[in-house]
Protein backbone atom coordinates (compact mmCIF):
# COMPACT_ATOMS: atom_id res chain seq x y z
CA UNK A 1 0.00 0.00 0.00
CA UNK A 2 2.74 2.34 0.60
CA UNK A 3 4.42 1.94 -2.66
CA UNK A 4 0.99 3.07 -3.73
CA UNK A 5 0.38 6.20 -1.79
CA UNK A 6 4.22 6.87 -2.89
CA UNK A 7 3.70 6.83 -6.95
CA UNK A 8 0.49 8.95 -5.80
CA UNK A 9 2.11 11.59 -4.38
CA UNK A 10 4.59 11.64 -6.75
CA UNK A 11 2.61 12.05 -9.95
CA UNK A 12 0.76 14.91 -7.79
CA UNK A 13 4.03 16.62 -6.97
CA UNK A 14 5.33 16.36 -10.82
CA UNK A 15 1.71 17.39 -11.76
CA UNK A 16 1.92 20.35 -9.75
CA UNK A 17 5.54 21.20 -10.53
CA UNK A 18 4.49 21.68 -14.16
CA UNK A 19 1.54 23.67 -14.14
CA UNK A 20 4.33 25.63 -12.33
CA UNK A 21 6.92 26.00 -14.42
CA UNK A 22 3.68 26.52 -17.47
CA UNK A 23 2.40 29.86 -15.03
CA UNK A 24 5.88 31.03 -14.74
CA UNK A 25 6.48 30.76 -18.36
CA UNK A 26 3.56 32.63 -19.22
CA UNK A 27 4.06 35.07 -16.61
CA UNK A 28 7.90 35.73 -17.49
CA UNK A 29 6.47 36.41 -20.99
CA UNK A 30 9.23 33.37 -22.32
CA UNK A 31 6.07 31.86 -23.53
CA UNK A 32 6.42 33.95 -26.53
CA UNK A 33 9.49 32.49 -28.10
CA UNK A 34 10.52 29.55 -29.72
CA UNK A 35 11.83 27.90 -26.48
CA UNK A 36 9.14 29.23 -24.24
CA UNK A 37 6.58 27.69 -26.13
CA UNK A 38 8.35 24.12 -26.26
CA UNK A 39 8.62 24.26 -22.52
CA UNK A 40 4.96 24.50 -22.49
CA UNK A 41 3.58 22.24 -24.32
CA UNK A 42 5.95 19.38 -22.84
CA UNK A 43 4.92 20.58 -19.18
CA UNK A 44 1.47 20.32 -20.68
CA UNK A 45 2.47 16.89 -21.97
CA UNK A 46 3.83 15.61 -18.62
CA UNK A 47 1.12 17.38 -16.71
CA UNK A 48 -1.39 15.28 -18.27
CA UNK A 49 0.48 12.34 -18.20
CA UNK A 50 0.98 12.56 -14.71
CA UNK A 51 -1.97 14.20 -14.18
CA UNK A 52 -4.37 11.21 -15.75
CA UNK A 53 -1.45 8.69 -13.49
CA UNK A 54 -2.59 9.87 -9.96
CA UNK A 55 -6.96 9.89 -11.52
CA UNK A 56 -6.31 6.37 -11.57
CA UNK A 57 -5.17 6.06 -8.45
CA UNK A 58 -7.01 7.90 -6.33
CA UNK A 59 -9.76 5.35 -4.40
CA UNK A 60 -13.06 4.87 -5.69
CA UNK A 61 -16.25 5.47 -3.53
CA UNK A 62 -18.57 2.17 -2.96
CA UNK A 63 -22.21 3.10 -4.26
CA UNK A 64 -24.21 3.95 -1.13
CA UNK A 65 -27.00 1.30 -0.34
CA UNK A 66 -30.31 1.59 -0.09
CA UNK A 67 -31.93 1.45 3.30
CA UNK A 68 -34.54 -1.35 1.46
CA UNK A 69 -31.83 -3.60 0.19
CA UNK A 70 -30.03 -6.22 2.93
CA UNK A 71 -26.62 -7.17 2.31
CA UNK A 72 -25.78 -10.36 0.60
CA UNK A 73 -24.20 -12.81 3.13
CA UNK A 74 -20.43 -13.71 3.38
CA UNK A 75 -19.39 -17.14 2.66
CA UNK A 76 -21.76 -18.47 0.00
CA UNK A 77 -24.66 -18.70 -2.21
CA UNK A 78 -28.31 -18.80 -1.52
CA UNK A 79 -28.23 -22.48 -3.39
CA UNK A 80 -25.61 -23.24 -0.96
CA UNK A 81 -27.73 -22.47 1.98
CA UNK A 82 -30.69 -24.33 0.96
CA UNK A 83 -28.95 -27.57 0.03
CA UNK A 84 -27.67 -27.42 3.87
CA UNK A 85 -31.29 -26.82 5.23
C-alpha cells in the first residue's frame, strides 16, 4: 500500500511542478518564443500524463446502499444455503 500512496504523491508533486513552471512561463512572458513555447507544451504533456497517473489512483467510492436492500451474506450462495437446510 505504501508503494501506492508513494507513486500517488509523486505524480501529484510532478503534476503540480508543471503547471508551475507553465504559469511562470507565461508570466515571465518566455512563452512567446521559440523555447518558451516548447517548454509548455511538454509541461502540458507531462502534466497530463501525470496528471491522468494519480486519476487512476485515487480510491473509488462504494455506491451507497439503499436502506430497502439487505446485504448479501459472506461465505456463499443462496443455493448453498438451501442444500444445507
Amino acid at each position: 500500500m505504501s508503494e501506492r500512496l508513494m507513486l500517488f504523491l509523486v505524480s501529484i508533486l510532478i503534476t503540480l511542478t508543471c503547471l508551475s513552471v507553465i504559469a511562470w512561463t507565461v508570466i515571465s512572458r518566455q512563452a512567446l518564443y521559440m523555447d518558451g513555447l516548447l517548454t509548455v507544451f511538454t509541461c502540458l504533456v507531462l502534466a497530463l500524463i501525470f496528471g491522468l497517473n494519480a486519476l487512476s489512483m485515487m480510491p473509488k467510492k462504494p455506491p451507497a446502499s439503499k436502506a430497502g436492500e439487505s446485504k448479501p451474506k459472506r461465505g456463499g450462495s443462496e443455493q448453498a444455503d438451501q442444500a444445507k437446510g
